[in-house]
Protein backbone atom coordinates (compact mmCIF):
# COMPACT_ATOMS: atom_id res chain seq x y z
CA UNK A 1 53.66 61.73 20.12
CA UNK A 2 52.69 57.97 21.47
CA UNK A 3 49.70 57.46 23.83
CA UNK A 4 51.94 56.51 26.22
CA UNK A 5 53.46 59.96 26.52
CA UNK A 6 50.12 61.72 26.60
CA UNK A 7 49.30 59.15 29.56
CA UNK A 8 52.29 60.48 31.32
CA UNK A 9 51.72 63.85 30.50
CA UNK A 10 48.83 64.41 31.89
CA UNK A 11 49.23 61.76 34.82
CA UNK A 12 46.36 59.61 33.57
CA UNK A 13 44.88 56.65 34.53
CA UNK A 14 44.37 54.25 31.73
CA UNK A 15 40.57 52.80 31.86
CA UNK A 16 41.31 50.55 28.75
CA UNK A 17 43.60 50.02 25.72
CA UNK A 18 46.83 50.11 27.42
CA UNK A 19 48.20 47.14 25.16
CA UNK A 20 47.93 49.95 22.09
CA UNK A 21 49.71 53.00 24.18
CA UNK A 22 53.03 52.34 22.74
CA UNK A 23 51.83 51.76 19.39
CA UNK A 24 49.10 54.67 19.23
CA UNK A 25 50.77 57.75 17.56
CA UNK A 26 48.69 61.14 18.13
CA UNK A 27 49.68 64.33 15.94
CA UNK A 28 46.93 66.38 16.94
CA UNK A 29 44.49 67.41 19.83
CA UNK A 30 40.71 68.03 19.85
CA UNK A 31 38.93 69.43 23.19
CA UNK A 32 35.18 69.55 23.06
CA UNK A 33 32.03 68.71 25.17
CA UNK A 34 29.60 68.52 22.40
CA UNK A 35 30.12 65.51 20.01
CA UNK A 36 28.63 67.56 17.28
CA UNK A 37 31.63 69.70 17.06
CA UNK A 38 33.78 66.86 16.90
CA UNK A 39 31.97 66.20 13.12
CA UNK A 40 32.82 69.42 11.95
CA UNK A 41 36.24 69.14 11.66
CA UNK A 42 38.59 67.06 10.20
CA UNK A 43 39.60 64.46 13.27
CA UNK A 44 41.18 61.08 11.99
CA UNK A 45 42.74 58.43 13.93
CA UNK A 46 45.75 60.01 15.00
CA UNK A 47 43.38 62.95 16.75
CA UNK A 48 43.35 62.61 20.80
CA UNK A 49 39.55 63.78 21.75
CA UNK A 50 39.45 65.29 25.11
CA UNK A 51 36.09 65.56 26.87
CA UNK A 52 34.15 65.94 29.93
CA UNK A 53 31.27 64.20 28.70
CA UNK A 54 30.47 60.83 30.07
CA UNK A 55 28.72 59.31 27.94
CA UNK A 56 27.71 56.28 25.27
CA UNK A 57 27.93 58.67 22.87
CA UNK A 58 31.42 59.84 23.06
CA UNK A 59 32.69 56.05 22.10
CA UNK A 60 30.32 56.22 19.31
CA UNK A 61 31.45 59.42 18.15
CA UNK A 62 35.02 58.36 17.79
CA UNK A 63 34.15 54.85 16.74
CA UNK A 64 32.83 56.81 13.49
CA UNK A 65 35.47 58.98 13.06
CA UNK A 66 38.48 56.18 13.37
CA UNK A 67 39.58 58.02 16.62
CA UNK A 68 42.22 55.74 18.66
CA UNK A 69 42.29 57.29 22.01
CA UNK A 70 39.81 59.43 24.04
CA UNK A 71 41.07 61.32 27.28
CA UNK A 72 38.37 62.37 29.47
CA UNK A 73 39.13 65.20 32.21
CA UNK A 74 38.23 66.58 35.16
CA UNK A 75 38.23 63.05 37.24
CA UNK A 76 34.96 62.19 35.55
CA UNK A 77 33.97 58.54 36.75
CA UNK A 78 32.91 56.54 33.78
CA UNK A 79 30.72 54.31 33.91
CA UNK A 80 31.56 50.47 33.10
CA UNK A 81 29.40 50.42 29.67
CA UNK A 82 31.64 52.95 28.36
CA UNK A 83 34.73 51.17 28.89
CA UNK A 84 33.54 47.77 27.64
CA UNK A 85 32.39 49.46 24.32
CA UNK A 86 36.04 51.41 23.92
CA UNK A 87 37.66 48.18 25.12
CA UNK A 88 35.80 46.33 22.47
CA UNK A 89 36.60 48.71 19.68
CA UNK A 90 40.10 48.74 20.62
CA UNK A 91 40.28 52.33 21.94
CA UNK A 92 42.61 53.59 24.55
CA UNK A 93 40.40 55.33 27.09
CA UNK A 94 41.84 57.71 29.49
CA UNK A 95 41.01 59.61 32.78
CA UNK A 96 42.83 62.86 34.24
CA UNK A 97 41.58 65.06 37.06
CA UNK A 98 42.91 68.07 35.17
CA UNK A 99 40.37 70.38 33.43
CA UNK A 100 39.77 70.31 29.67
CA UNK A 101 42.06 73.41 29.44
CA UNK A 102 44.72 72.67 31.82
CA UNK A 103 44.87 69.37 29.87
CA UNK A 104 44.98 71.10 26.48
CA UNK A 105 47.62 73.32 27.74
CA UNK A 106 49.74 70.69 28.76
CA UNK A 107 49.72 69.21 25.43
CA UNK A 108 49.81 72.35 23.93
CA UNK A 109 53.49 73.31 25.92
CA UNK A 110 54.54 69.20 24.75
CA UNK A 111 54.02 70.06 21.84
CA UNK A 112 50.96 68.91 20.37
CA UNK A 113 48.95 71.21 18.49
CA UNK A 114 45.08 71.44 17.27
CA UNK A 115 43.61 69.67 14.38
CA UNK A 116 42.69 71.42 11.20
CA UNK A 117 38.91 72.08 10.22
């Protein structure tokens, strides 16, 4: 599934990396708060993160683990910082006012599933 289809999806805006959303292909979907969790499993660049947490941390996280795109829910406002550090690692940053497991759901009924640990 492209970015561009989990952008429409789940009716989000795009904070940054909207020149990769045709290009980005996701095969799997990883919802989590704590960026520890996100290390224990096997996430690679074709893994969508979804999160509620705002912060420096998150980019970093996914920066490490080759992630492409990060959605973050609930109509959390992110803070500029953020976006300049996805924007300069070339990762598509999202924002949806659904809930981490509305969101999941969604993509769960489109069709993407969870990735493996």
């Amino acid at each position: 599934m492209k970015a561009t289809e989990i952008r429409r999806i789940l009716d989000a805006e795009v904070l940054c990396g909207a020149e990769y959303l045709e290009e980005v292909e996701i095969s799997s979907a990883f919802g989590a708060d704590m960026m520890s969790d996100m290390l224990a499993y096997h996430l690679d660049q074709s893994t969508l993160v979804l999160t509620g947490t705002v912060n420096r941390h998150v980019i970093r996280t996914v920066e490490m683990l080759d992630i492409r795109c990060v959605v973050f829910v609930r109509g959390k406002s992110v803070p500029d910082e953020i976006i300049s550090n996805a924007r300069a690692l070339d990762i598509i940053v999202l924002n949806t006012d659904k809930t981490l497991f509305t969101a999941c759901g969604i993509l769960y009924e489109a069709g993407l599933r969870s990735c493996s640990r």
